[in-house]
N, C-alpha and C. Protein backbone atom coordinates (compact mmCIF):
# COMPACT_ATOMS: atom_id res chain seq x y z
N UNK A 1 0.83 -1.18 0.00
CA UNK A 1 0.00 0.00 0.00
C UNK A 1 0.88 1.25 0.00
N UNK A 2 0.38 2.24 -0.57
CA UNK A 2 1.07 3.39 -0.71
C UNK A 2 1.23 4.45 0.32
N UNK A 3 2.10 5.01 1.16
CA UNK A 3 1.71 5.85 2.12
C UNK A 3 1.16 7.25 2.00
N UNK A 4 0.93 8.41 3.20
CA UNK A 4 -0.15 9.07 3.20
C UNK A 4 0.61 10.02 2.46
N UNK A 5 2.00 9.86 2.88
CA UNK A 5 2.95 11.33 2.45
C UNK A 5 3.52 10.75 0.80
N UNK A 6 3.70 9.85 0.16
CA UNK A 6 3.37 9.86 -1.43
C UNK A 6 2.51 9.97 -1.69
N UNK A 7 1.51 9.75 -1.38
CA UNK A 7 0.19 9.98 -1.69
C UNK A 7 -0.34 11.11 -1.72
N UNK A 8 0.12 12.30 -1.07
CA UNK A 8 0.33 13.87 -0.74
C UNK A 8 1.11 14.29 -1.68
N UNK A 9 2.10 14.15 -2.35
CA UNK A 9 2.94 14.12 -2.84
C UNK A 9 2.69 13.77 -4.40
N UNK A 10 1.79 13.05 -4.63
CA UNK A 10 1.49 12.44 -6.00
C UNK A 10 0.39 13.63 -6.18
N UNK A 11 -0.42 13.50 -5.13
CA UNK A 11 -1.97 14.26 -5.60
C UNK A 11 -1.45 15.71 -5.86
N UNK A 12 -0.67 16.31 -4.80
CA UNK A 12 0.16 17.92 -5.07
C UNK A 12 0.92 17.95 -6.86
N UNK A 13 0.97 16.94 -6.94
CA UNK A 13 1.79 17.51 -8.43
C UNK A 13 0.65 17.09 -9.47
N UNK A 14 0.03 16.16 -9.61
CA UNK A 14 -0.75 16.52 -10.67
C UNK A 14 -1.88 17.63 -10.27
N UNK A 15 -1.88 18.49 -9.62
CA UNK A 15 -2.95 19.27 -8.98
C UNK A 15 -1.94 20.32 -9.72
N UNK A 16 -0.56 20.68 -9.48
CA UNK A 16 0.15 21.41 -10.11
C UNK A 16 0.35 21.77 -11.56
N UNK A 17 0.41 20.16 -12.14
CA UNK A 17 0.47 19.88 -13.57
C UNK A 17 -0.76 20.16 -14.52
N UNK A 18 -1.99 20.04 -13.53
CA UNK A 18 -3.19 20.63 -14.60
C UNK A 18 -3.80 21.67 -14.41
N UNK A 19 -2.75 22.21 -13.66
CA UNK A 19 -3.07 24.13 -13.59
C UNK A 19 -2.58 24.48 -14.83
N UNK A 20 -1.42 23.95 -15.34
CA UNK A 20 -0.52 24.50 -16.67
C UNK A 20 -1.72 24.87 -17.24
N UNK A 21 -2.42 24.50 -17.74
CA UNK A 21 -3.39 24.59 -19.33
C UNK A 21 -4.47 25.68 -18.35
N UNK A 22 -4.90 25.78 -17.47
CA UNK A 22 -5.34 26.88 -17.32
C UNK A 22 -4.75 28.40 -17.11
N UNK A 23 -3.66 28.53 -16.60
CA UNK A 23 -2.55 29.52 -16.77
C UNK A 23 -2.82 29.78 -18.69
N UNK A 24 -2.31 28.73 -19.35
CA UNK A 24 -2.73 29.24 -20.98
C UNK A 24 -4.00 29.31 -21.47
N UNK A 25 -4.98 29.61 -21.13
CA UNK A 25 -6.43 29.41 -20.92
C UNK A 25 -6.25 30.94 -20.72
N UNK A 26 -5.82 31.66 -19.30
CA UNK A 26 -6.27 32.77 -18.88
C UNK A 26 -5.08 34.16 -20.02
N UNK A 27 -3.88 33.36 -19.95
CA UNK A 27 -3.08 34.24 -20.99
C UNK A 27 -3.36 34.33 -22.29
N UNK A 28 -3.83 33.13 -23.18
CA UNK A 28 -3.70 32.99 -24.40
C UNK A 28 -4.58 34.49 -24.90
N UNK A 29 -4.18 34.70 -26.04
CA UNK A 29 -5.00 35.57 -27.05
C UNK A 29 -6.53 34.99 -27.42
N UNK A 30 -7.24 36.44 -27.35
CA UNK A 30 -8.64 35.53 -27.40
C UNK A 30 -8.99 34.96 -28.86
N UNK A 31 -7.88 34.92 -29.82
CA UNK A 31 -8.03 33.73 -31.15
C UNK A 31 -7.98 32.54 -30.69
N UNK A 32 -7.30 32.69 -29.98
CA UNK A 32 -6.97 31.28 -29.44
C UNK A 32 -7.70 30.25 -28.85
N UNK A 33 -8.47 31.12 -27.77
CA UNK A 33 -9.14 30.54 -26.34
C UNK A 33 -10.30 29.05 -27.38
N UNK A 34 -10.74 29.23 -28.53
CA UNK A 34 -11.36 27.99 -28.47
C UNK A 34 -10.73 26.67 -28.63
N UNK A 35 -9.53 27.22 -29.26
CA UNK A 35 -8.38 25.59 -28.80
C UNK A 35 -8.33 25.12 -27.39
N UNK A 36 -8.56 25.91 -26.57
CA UNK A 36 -7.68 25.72 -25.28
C UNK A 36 -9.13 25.26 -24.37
N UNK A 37 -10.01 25.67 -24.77
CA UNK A 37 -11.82 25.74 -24.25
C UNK A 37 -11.78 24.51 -23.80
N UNK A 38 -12.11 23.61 -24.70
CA UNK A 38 -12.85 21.89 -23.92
C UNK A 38 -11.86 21.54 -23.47
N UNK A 39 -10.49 21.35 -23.16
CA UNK A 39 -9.59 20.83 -22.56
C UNK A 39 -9.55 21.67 -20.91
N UNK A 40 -9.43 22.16 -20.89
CA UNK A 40 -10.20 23.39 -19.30
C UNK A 40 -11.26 23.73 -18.77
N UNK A 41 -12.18 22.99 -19.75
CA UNK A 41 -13.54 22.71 -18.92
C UNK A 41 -13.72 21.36 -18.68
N UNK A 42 -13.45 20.38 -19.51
CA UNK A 42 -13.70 18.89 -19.59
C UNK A 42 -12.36 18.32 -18.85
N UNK A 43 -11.41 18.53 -18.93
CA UNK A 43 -10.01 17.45 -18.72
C UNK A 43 -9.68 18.37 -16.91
N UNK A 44 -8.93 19.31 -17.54
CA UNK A 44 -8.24 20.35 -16.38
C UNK A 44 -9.07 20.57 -15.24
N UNK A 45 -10.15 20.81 -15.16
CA UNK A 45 -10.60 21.43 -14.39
C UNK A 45 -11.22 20.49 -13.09
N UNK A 46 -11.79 19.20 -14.16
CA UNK A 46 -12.22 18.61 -13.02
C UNK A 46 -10.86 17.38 -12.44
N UNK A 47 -9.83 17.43 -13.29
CA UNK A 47 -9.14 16.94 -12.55
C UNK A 47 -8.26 17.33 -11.13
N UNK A 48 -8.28 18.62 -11.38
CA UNK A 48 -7.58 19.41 -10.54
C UNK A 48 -9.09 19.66 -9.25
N UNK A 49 -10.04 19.58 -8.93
CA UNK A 49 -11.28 19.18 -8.47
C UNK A 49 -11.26 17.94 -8.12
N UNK A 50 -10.78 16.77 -8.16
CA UNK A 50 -10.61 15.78 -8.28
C UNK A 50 -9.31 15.36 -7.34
N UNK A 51 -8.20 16.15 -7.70
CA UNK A 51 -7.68 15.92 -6.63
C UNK A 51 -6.95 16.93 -5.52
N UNK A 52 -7.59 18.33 -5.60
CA UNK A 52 -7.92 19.11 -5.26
C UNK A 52 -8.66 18.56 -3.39
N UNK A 53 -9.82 18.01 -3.79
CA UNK A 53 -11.01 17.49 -2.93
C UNK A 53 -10.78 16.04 -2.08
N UNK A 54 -9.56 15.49 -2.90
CA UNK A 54 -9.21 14.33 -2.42
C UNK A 54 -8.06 14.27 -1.08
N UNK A 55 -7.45 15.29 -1.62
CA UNK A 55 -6.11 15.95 -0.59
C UNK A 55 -7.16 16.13 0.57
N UNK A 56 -8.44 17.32 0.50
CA UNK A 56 -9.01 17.97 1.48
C UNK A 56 -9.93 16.55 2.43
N UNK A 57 -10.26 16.17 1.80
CA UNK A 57 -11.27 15.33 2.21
C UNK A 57 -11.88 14.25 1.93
N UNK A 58 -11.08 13.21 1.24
CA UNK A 58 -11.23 12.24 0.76
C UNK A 58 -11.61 11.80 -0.82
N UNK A 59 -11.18 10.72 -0.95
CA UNK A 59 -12.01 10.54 -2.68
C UNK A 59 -13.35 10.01 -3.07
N UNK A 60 -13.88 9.78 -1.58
CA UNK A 60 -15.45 9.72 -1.77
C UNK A 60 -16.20 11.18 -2.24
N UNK A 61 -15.68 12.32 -1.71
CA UNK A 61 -16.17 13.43 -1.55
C UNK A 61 -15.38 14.13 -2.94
N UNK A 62 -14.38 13.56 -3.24
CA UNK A 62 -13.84 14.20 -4.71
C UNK A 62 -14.81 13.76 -5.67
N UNK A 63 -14.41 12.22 -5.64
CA UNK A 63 -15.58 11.86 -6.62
C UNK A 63 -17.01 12.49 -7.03
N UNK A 64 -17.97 12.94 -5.78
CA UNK A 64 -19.09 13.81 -5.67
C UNK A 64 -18.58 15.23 -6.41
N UNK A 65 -17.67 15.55 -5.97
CA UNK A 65 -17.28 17.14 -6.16
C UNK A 65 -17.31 16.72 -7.99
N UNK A 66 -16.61 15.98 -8.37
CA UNK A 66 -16.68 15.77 -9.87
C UNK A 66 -17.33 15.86 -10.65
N UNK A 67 -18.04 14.65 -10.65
CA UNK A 67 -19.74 14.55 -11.01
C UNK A 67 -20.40 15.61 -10.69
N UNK A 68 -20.92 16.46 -9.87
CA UNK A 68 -21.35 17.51 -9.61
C UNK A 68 -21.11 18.84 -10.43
N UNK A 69 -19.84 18.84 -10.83
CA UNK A 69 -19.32 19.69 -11.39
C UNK A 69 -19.22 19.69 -12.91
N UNK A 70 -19.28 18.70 -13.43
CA UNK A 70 -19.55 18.12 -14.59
C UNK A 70 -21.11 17.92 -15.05
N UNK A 71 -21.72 17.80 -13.89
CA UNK A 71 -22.95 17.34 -14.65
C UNK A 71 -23.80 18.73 -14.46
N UNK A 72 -23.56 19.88 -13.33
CA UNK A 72 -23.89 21.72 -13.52
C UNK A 72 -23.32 22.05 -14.64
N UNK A 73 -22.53 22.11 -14.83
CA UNK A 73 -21.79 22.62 -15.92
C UNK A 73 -22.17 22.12 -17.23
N UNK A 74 -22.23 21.12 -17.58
CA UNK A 74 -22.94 20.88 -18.95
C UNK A 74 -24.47 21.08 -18.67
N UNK A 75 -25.06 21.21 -18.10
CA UNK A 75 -26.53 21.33 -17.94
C UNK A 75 -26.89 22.50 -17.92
N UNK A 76 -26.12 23.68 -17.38
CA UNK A 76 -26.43 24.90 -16.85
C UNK A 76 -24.93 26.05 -16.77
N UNK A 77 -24.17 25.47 -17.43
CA UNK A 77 -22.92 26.44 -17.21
C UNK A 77 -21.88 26.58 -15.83
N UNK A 78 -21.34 27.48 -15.88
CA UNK A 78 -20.23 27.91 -15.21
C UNK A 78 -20.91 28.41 -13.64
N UNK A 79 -22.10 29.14 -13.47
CA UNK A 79 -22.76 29.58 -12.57
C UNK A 79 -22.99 28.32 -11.54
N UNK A 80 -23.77 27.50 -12.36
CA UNK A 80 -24.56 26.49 -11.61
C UNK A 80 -23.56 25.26 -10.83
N UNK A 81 -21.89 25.61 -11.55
CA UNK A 81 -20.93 24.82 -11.30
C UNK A 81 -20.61 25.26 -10.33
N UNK A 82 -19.94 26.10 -10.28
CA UNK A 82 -19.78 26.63 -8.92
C UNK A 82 -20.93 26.80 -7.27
N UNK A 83 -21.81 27.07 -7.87
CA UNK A 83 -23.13 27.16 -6.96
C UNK A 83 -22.84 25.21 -6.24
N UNK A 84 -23.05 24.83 -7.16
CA UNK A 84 -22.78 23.08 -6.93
C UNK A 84 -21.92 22.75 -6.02
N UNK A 85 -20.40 23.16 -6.30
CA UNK A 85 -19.48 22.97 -5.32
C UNK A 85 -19.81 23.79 -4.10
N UNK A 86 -20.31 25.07 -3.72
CA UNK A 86 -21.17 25.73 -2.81
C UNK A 86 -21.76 24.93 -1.80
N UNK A 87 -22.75 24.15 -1.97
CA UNK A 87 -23.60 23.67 -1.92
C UNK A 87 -23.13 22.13 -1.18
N UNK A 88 -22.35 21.62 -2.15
CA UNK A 88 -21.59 20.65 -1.62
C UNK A 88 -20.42 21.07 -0.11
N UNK A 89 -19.76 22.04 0.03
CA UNK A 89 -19.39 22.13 0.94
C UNK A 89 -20.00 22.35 1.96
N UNK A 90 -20.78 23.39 1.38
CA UNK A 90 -22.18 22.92 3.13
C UNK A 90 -22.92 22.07 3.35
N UNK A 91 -23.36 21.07 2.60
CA UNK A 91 -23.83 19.84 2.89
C UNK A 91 -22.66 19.26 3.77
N UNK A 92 -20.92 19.09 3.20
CA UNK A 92 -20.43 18.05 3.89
C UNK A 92 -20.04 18.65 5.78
N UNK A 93 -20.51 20.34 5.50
CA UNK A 93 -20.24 20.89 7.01
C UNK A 93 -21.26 20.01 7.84
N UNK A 94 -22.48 20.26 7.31
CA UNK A 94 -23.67 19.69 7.93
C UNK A 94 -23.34 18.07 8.32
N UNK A 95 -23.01 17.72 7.43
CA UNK A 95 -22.73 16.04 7.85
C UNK A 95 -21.67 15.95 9.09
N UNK A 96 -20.62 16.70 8.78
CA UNK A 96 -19.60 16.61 9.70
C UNK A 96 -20.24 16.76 11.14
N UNK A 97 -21.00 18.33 11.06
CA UNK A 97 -21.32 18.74 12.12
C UNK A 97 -22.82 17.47 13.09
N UNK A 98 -23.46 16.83 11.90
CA UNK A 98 -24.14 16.12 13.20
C UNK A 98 -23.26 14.95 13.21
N UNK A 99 -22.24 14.23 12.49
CA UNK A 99 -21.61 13.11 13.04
C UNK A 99 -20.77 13.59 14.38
N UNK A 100 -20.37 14.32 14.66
CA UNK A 100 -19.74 14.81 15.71
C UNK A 100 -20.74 15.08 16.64
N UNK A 101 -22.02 15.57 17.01
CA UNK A 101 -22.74 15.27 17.84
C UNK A 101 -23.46 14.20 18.02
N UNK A 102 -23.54 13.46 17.57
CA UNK A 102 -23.99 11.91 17.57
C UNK A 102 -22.93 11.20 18.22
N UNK A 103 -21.54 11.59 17.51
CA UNK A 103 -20.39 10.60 18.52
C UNK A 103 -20.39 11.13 20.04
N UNK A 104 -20.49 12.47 20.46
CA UNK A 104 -20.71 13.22 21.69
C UNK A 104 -21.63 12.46 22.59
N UNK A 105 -23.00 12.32 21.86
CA UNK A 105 -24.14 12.04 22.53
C UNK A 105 -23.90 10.42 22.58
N UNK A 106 -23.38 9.40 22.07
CA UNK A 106 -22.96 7.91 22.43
C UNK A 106 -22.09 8.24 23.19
N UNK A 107 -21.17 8.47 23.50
CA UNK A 107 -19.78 8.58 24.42
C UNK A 107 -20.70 9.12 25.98
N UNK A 108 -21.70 9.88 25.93
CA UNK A 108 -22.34 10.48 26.83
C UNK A 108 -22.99 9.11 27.19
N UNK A 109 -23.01 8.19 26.49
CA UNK A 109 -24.40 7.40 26.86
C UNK A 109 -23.89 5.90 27.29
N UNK A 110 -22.55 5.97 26.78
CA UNK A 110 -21.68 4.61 27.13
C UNK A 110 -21.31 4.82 28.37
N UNK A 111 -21.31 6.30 28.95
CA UNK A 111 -20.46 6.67 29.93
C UNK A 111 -20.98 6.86 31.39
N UNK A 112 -22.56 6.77 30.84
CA UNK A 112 -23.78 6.56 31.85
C UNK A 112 -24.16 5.29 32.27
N UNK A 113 -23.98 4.14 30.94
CA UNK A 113 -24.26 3.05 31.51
C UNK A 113 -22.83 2.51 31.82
N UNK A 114 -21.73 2.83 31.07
CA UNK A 114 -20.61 2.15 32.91
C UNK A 114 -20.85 2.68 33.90
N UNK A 115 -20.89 3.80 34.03
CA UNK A 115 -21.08 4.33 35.61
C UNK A 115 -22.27 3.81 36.37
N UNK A 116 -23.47 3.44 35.57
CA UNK A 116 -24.46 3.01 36.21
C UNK A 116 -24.28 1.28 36.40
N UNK A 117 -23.39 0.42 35.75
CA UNK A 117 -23.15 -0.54 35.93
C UNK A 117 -21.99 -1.14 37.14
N UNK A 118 -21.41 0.10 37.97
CA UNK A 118 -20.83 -0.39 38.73
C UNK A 118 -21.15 -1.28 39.94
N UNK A 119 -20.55 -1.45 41.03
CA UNK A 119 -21.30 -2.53 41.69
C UNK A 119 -21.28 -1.68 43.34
């Protein structure tokens, strides 16, 4: 198995490597920009999203971030893409935030019945 710090290490450079084409995306001359178009919306973007999201928070939640982002975006544009990832980060606050009171409220409740199980 691969460890956490190559694995940090792998995801940081292609996160690096598919910035390139958007750097020429934002410089190029606007003759240009439709060469450079589907490769920075389709390839670049969600890869760097991809592992962008994976570094932060796993590749269950990249994966979502992907699809999400791909499927606003062809449906509805650039707006609805972003709104998406929006949306997705406060959903995963929300999740975070009641799994952490749920683990609170068991630990509270394991901690009642040892104490109440003593002799």
């Amino acid at each position: 198995m691969i460890s956490n710090a190559s694995k940090r290490s792998i995801l940081r450079l292609i996160h690096l490597i598919f910035a390139i084409p958007i750097i020429g995306y934002v410089y190029s001359p606007l003759a240009e920009l439709p060469n450079y178009a589907p490769v920075v919306r389709f390839v670049s973007i969600p890869v760097l999203i991809l592992s962008g999201f994976w570094m932060y928070a796993g590749v269950f939640f990249a994966l979502i971030g992907v699809a999400l982002w791909l499927g606003a975006y062809y449906l509805s544009g650039y707006g609805a893409a972003i709104l998406s990832q929006v949306t997705l980060f406060i959903a995963r606050k929300i999740w975070l935030v009641i799994r952490a009171r749920q683990s609170k409220r068991s630990a509270r409740q394991d901690a009642t019945v040892s104490a109440g199980s003593r002799p």
